[in-house]
N, C-alpha and C. Protein backbone atom coordinates (compact mmCIF):
# COMPACT_ATOMS: atom_id res chain seq x y z
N UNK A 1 14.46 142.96 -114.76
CA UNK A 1 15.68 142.39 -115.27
C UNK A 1 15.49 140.90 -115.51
N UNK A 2 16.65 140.35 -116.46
CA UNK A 2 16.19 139.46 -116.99
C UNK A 2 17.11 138.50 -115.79
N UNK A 3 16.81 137.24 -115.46
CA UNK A 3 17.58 136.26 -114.68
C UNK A 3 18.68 135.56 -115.56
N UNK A 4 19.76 135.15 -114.62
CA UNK A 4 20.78 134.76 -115.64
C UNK A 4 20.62 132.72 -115.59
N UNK A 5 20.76 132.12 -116.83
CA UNK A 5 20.66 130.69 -116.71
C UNK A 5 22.05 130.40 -116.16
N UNK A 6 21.76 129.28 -115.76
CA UNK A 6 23.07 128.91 -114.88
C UNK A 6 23.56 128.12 -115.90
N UNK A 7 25.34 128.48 -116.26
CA UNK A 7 26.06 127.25 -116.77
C UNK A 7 25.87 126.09 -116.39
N UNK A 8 26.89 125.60 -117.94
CA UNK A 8 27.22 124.03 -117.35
C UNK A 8 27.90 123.76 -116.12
N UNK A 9 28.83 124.98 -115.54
CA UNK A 9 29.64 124.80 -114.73
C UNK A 9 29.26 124.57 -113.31
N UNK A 10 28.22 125.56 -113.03
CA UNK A 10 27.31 125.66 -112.34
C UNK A 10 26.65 124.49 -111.72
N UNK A 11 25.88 123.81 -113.17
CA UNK A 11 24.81 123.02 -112.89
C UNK A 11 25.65 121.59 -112.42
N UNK A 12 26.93 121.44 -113.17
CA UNK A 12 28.05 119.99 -112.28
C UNK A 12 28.56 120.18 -110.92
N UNK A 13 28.76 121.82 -110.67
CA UNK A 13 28.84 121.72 -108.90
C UNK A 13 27.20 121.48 -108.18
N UNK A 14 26.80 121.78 -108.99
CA UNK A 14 25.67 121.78 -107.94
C UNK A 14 25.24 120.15 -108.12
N UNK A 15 25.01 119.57 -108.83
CA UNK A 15 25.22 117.88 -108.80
C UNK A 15 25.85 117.13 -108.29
N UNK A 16 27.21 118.08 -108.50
CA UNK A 16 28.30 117.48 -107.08
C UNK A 16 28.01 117.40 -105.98
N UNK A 17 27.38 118.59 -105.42
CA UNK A 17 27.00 118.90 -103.81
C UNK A 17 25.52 118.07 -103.35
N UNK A 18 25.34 117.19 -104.46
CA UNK A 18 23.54 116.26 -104.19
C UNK A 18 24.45 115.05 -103.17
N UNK A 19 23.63 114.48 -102.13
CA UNK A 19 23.89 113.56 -100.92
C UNK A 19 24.03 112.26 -101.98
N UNK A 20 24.98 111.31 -101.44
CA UNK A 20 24.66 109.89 -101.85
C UNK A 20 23.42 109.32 -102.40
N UNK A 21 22.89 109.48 -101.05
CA UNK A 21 21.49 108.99 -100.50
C UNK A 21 20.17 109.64 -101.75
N UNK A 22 20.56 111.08 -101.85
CA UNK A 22 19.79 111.66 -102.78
C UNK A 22 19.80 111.33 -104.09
N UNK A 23 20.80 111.24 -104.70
CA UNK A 23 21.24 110.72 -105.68
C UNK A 23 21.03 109.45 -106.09
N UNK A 24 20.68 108.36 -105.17
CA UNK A 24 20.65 106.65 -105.63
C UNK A 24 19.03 106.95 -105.53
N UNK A 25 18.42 107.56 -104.93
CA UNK A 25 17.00 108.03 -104.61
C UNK A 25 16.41 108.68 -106.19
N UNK A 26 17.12 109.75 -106.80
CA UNK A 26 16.30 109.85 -107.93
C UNK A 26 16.93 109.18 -109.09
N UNK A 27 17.84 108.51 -109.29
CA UNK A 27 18.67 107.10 -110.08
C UNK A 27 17.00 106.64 -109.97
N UNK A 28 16.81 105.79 -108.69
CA UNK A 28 16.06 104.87 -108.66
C UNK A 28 14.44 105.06 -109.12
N UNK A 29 14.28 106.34 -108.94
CA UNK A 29 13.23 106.87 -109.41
C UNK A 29 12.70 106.95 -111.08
N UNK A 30 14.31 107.84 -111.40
CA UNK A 30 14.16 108.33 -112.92
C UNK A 30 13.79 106.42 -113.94
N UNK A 31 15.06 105.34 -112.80
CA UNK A 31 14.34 103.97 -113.60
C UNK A 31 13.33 103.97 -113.59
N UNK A 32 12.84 103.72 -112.44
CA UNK A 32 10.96 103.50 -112.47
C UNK A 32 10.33 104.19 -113.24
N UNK A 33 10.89 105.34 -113.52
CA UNK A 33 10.05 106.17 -114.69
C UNK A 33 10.24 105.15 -116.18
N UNK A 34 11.20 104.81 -116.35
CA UNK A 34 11.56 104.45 -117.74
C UNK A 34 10.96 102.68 -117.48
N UNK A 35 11.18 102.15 -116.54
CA UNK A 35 10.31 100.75 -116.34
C UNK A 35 11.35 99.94 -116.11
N UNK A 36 12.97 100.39 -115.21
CA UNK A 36 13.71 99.93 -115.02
C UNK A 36 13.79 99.18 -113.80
N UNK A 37 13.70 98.02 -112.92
CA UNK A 37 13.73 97.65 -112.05
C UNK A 37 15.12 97.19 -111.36
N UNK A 38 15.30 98.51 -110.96
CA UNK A 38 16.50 97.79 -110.13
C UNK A 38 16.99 97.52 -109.37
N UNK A 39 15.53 96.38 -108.44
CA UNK A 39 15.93 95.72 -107.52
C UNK A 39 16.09 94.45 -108.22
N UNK A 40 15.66 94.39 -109.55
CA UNK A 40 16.15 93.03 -109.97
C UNK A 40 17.36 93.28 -110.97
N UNK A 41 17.43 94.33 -111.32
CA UNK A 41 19.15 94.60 -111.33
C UNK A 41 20.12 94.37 -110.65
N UNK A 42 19.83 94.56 -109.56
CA UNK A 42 20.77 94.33 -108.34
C UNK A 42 20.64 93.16 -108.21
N UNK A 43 19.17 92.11 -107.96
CA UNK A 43 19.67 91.01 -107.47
C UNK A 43 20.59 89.90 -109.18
N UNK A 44 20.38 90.31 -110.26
CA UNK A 44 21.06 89.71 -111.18
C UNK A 44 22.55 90.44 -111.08
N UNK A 45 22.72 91.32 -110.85
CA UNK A 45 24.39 91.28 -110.58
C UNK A 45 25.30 90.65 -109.45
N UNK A 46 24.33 90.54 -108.50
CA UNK A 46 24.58 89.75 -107.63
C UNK A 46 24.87 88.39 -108.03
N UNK A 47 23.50 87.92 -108.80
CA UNK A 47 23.62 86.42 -109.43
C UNK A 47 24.65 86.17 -110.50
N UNK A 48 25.35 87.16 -110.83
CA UNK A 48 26.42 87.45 -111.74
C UNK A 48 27.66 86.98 -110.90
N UNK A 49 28.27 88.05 -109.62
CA UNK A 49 28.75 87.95 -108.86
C UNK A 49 29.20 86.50 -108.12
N UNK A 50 28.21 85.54 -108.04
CA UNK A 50 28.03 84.37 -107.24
C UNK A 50 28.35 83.49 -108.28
N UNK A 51 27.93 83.59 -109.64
CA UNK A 51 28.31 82.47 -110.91
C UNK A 51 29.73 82.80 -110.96
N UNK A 52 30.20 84.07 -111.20
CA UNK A 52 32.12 84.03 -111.17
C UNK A 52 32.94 83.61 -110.05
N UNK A 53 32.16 83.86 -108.95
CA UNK A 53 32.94 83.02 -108.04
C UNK A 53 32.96 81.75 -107.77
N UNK A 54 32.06 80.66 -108.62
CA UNK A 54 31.95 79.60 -108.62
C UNK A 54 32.60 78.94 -109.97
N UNK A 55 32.63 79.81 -110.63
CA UNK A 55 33.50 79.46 -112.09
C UNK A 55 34.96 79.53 -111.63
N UNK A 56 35.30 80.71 -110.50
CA UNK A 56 36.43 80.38 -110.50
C UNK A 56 37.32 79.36 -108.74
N UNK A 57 36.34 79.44 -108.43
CA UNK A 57 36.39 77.68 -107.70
C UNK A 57 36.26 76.46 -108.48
N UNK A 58 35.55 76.33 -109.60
CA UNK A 58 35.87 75.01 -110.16
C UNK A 58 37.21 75.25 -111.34
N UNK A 59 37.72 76.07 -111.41
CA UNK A 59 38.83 76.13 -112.31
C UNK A 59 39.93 75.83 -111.79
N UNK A 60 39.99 76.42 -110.52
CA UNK A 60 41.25 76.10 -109.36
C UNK A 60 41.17 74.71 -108.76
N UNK A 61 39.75 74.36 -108.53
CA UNK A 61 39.83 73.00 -108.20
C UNK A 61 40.49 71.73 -109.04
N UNK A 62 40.15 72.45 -110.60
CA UNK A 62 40.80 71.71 -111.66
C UNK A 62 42.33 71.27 -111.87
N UNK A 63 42.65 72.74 -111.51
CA UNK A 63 44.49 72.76 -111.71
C UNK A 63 44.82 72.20 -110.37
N UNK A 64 44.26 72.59 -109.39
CA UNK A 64 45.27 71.72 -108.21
C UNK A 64 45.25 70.12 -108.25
N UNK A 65 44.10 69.80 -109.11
CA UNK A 65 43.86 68.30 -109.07
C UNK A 65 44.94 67.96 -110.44
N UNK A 66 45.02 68.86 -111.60
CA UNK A 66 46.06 68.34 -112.34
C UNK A 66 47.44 68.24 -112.09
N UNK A 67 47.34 69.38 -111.17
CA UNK A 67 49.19 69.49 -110.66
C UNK A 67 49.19 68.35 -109.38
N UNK A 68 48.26 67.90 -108.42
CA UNK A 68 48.44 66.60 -108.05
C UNK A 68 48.66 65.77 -108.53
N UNK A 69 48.16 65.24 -109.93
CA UNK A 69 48.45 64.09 -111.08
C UNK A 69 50.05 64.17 -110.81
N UNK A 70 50.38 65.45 -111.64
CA UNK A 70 51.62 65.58 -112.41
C UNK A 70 52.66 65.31 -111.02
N UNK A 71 52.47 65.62 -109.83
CA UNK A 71 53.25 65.54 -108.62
C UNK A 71 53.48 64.50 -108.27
N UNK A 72 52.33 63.58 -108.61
CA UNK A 72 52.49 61.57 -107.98
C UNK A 72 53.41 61.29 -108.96
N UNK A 73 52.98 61.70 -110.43
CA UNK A 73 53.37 61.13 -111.37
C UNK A 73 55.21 61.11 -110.93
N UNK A 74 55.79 62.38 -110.92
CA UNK A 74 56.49 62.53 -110.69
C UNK A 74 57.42 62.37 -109.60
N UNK A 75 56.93 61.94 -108.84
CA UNK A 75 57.29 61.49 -107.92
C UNK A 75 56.94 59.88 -107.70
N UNK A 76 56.50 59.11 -108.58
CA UNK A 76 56.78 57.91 -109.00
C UNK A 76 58.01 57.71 -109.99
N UNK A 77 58.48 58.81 -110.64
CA UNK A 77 59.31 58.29 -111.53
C UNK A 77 60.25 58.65 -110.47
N UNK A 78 60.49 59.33 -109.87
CA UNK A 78 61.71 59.56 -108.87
C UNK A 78 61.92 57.94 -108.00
N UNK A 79 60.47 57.09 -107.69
CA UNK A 79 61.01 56.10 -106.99
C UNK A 79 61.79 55.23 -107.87
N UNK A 80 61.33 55.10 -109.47
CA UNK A 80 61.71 54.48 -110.62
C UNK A 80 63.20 54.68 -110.79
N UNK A 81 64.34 55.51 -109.84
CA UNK A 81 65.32 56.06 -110.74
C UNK A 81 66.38 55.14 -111.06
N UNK A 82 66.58 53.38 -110.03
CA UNK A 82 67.29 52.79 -110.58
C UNK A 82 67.00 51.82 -111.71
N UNK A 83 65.77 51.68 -112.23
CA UNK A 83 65.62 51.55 -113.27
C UNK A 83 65.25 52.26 -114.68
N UNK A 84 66.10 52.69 -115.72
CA UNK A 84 66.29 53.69 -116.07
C UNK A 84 65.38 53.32 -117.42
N UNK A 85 64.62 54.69 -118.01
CA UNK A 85 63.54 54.87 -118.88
C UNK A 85 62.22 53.23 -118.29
N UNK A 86 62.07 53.37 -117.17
CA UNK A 86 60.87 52.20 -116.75
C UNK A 86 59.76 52.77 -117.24
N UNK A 87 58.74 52.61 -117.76
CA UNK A 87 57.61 52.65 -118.14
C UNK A 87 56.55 53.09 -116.50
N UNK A 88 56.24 54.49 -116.75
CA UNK A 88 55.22 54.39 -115.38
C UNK A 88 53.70 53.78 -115.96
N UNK A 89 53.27 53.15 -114.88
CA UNK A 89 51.95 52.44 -115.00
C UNK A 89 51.64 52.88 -113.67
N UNK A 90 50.56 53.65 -113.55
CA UNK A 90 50.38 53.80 -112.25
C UNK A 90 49.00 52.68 -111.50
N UNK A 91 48.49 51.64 -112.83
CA UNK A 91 47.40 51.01 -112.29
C UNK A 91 48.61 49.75 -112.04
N UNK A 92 49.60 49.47 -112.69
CA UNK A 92 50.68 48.31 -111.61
C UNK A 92 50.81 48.84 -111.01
N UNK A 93 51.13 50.08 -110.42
CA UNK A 93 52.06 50.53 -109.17
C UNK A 93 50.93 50.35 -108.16
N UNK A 94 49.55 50.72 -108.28
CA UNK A 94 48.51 50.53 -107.31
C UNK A 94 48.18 48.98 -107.04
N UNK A 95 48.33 47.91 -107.91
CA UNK A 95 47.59 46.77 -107.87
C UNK A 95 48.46 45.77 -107.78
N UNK A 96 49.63 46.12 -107.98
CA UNK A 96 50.89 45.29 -108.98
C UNK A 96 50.47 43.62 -109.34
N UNK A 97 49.65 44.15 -110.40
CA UNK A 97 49.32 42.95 -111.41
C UNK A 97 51.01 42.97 -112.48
């Protein structure tokens, strides 16, 4: 008798039921076959990883330093309020030349 081929259905449970472990094991393999290295895959996503989190530390560092501006600023014109439309200068207010 002839043997029966196993479906598609078949062949996705049974892929399903492969270990983690087994699975990142012939991943890592089938690369090496093709000339994929991906331990330096990994470490460039990593280096990916570490550049966005530094892009987005200097972006935040940016805005809190602009919304400090805008906060003195503003809060110089608040000391300004009995003189009305005063011109802020904040290098008189520091030096008062």
């Amino acid at each position: 008798m002839a043997t029966r081929r196993s479906t598609g259905d078949e062949n996705n449970a049974s892929t399903a039921n492969i270990s983690r472990t087994r699975r990142a094991r012939l991943v890592a393999e089938f690369e090496g076959e093709l000339g994929i290295d991906y331990k330096a895959r990994a470490a460039a996503a990593e280096a990916e990883r570490r550049w966005q989190t530094r892009k987005t530390f200097i972006v935040w560092a940016i805005a809190l330093i602009f919304f400090t501006i805008a906060c003195q600023k503003l809060w110089t014109m608040g000391q300004k309020v009995d003189v009305p439309f005063s011109d802020v200068n904040p290098v008189h207010d520091l030096f008062g030349e």
